[in-house]
Protein backbone atom coordinates (compact mmCIF):
# COMPACT_ATOMS: atom_id res chain seq x y z
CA UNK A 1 146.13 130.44 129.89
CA UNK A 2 145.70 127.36 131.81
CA UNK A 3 147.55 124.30 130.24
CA UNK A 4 145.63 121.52 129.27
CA UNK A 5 146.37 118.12 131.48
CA UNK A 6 148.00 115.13 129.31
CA UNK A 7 145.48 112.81 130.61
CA UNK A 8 142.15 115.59 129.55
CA UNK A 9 143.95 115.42 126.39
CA UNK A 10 144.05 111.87 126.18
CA UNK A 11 140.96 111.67 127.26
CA UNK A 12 139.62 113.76 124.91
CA UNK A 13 140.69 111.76 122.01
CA UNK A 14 139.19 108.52 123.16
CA UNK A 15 135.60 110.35 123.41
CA UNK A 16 136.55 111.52 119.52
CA UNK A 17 137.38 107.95 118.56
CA UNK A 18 134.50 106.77 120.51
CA UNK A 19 131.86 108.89 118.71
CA UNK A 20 133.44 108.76 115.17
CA UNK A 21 132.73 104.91 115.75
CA UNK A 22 129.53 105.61 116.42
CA UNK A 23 128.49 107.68 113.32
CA UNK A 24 130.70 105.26 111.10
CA UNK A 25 127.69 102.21 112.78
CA UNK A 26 124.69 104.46 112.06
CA UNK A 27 124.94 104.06 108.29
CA UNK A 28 125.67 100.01 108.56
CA UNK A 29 122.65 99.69 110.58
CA UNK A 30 120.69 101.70 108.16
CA UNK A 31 121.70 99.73 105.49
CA UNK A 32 120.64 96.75 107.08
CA UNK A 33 117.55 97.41 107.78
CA UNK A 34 116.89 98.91 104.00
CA UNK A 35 117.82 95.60 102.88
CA UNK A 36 115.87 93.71 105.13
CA UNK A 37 112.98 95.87 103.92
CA UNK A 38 113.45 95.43 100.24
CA UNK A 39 113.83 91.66 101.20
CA UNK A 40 110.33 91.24 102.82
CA UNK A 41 109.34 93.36 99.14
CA UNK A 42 110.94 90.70 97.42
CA UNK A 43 109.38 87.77 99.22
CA UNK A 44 106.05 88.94 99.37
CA UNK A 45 105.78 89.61 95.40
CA UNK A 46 107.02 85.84 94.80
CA UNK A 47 104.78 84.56 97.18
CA UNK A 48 102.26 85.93 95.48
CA UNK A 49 102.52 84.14 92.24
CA UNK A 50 101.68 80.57 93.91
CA UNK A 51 98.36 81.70 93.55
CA UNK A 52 95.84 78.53 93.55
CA UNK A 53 92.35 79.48 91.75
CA UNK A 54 89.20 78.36 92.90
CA UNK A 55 85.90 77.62 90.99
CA UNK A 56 83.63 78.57 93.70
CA UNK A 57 85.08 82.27 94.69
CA UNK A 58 87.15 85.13 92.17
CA UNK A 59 89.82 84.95 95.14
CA UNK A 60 92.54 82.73 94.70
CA UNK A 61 94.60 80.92 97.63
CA UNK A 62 98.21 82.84 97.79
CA UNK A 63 101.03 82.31 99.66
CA UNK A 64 101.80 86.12 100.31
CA UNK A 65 99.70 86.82 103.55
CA UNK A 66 102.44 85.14 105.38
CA UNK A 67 105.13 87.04 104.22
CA UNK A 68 102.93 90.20 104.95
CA UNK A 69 102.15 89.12 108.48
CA UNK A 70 106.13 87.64 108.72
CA UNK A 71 107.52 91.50 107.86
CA UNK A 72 105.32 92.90 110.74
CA UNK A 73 106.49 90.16 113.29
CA UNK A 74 110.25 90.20 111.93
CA UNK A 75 111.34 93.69 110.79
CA UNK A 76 108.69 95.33 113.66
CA UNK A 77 105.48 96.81 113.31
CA UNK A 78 107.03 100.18 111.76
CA UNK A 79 109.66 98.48 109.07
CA UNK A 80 107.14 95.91 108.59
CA UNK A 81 104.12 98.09 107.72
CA UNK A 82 106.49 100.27 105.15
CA UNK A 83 108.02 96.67 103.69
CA UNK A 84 104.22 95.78 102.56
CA UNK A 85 103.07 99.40 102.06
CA UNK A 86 106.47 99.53 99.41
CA UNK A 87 105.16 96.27 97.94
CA UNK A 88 101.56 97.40 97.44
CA UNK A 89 102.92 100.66 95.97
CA UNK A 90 105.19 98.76 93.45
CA UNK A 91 102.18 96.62 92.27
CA UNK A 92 99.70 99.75 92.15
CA UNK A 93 102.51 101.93 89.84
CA UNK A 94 102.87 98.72 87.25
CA UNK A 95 105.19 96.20 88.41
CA UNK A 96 104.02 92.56 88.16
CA UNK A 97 103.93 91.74 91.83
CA UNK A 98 100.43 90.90 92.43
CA UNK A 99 99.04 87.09 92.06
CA UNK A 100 99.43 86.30 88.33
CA UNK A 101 102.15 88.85 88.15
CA UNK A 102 99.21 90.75 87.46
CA UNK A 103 99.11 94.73 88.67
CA UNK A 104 97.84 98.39 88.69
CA UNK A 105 95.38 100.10 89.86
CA UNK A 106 92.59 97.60 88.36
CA UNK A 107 93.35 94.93 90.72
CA UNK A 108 92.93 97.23 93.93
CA UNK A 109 89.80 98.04 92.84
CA UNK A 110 89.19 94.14 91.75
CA UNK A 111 87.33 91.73 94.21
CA UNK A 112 90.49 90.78 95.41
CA UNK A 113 91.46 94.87 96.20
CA UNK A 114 89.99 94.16 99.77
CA UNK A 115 92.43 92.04 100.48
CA UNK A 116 95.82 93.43 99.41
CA UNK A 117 94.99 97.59 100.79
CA UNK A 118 95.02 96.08 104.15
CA UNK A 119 98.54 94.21 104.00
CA UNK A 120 100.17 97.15 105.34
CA UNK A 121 97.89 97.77 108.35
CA UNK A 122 97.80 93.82 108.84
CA UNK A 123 101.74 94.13 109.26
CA UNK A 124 101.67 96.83 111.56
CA UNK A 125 98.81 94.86 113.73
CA UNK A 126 101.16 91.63 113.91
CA UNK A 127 104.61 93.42 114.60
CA UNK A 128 102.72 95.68 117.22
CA UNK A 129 100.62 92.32 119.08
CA UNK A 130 103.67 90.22 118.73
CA UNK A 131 105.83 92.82 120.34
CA UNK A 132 103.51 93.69 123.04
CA UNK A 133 103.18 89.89 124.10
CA UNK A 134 106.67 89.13 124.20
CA UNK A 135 107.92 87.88 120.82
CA UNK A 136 107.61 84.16 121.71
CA UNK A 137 106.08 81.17 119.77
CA UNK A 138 102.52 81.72 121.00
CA UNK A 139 102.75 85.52 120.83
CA UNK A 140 103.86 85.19 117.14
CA UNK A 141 100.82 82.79 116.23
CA UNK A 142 98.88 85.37 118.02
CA UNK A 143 100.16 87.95 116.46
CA UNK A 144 99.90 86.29 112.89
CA UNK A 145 96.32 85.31 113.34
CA UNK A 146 95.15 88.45 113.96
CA UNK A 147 96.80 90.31 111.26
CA UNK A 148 95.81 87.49 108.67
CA UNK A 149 92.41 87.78 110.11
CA UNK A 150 92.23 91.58 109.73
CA UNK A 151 92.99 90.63 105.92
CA UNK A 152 89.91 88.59 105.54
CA UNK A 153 87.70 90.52 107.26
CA UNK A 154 89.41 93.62 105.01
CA UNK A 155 88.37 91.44 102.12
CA UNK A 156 85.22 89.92 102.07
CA UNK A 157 83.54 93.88 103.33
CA UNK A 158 85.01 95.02 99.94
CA UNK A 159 84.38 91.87 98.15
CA UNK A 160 80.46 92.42 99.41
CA UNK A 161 80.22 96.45 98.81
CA UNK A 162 81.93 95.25 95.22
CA UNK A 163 79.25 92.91 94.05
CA UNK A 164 76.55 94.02 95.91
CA UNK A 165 76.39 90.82 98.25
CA UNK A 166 75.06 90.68 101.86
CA UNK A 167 77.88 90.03 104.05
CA UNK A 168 77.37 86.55 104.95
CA UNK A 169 77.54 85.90 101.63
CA UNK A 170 80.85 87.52 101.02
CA UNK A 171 82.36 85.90 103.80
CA UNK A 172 81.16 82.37 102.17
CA UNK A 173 83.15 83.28 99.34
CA UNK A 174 86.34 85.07 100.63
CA UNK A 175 86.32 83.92 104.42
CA UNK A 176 85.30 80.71 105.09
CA UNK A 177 87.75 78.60 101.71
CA UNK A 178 90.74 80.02 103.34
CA UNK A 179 90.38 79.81 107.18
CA UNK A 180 92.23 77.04 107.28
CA UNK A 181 94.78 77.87 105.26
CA UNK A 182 95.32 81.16 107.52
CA UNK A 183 95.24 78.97 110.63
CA UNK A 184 98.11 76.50 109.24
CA UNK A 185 99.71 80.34 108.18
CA UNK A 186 99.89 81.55 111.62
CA UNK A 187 101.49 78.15 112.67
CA UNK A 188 104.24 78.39 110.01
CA UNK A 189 104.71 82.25 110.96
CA UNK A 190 105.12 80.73 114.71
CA UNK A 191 107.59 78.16 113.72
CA UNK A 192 109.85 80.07 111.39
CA UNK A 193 109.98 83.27 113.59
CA UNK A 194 110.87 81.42 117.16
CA UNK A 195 111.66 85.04 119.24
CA UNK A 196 111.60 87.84 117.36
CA UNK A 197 112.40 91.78 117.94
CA UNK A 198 112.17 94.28 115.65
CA UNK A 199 115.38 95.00 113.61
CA UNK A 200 115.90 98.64 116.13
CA UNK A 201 113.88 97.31 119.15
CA UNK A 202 110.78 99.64 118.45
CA UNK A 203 107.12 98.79 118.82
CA UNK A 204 106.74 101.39 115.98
């Protein structure tokens, strides 16, 4: 039998170190991004309780389409989407995380049920348009805008099939009170997220 070289043994053990330090990362980086996720859960579910009524319209002005649109453009469009989708799931199986610290089923199929079934797919739309622009300042309000508009569109169709209400209508009621507020959204989203990536550097 051949003997083995000092130097193939040495560097045999450096490739052992080298990929034990690997595997010992793997589960740090995990963790991160778990907690990063269950942070944007977190976030979203206070947001939602400064919750501003309105006489004119059964859908209140809420602070938690930022925070939906944020996960998308912060964690990526993959983390993002399953940081909102966790949130909507807590809220539909009981816990208090809705405006009001209201919840369960009966609020998704409320007039406000539009609005919160498309959070996930408005996180995936921001992280995805925000990553495919670049990740800058405009791409993020870009980005932010179109997911928050994706929510109100999401809403006011339900909010019209819901009560029976032609379209225009709808959008009177659950469009047109809080375009502003989604427009000053998208420039806080832009401020607060500078350059962004997604927490493992995937569009998905």
């Amino acid at each position: 039998m051949a003997p083995v070289s000092r130097g193939g043994s040495v560097q045999s053990k450096v490739l052992a170190s080298a990929d034990i330090g690997r595997k010992a990362e793997y589960p740090a980086a995990s963790l991160v991004r778990v907690a990063r996720v269950l942070a944007f859960v977190c976030c979203t579910a206070v947001a939602a309780q400064f919750a501003v009524p309105l006489p004119f319209t059964p859908v209140p002005i809420t602070m938690q389409t930022l925070f939906v649109v944020l996960a998308g453009i912060t964690l990526g469009a993959r983390d993002g989407c399953c940081a909102v989708l966790g949130y909507v799931a807590l809220g539909f199986a009981g816990a208090p995380v809705f405006a009001g610290f209201s919840c369960g089923p009966a609020v998704l199929f409320g007039p406000t049920g539009g609005y919160i079934v498309s959070f996930p797919a408005a996180a995936l739309v921001s992280g995805y348009i925000s990553r495919r622009l670049g990740g800058g300042r405009s791409a993020v309000f870009v980005a932010s805008l179109c997911g928050l508009s994706l929510i109100l569109l999401s809403g006011a169709s339900y909010l019209a099939l819901l009560a029976g209400l032609p379209f225009s209508r709808a959008a009177s009621m659950g469009i047109l009170p809080f375009a502003a507020g989604e427009l000053v959204k998208g420039i806080v989203a832009s401020g607060l997220s500078g350059r962004t990536t997604s927490a493992d550097g995937a569009t998905f």
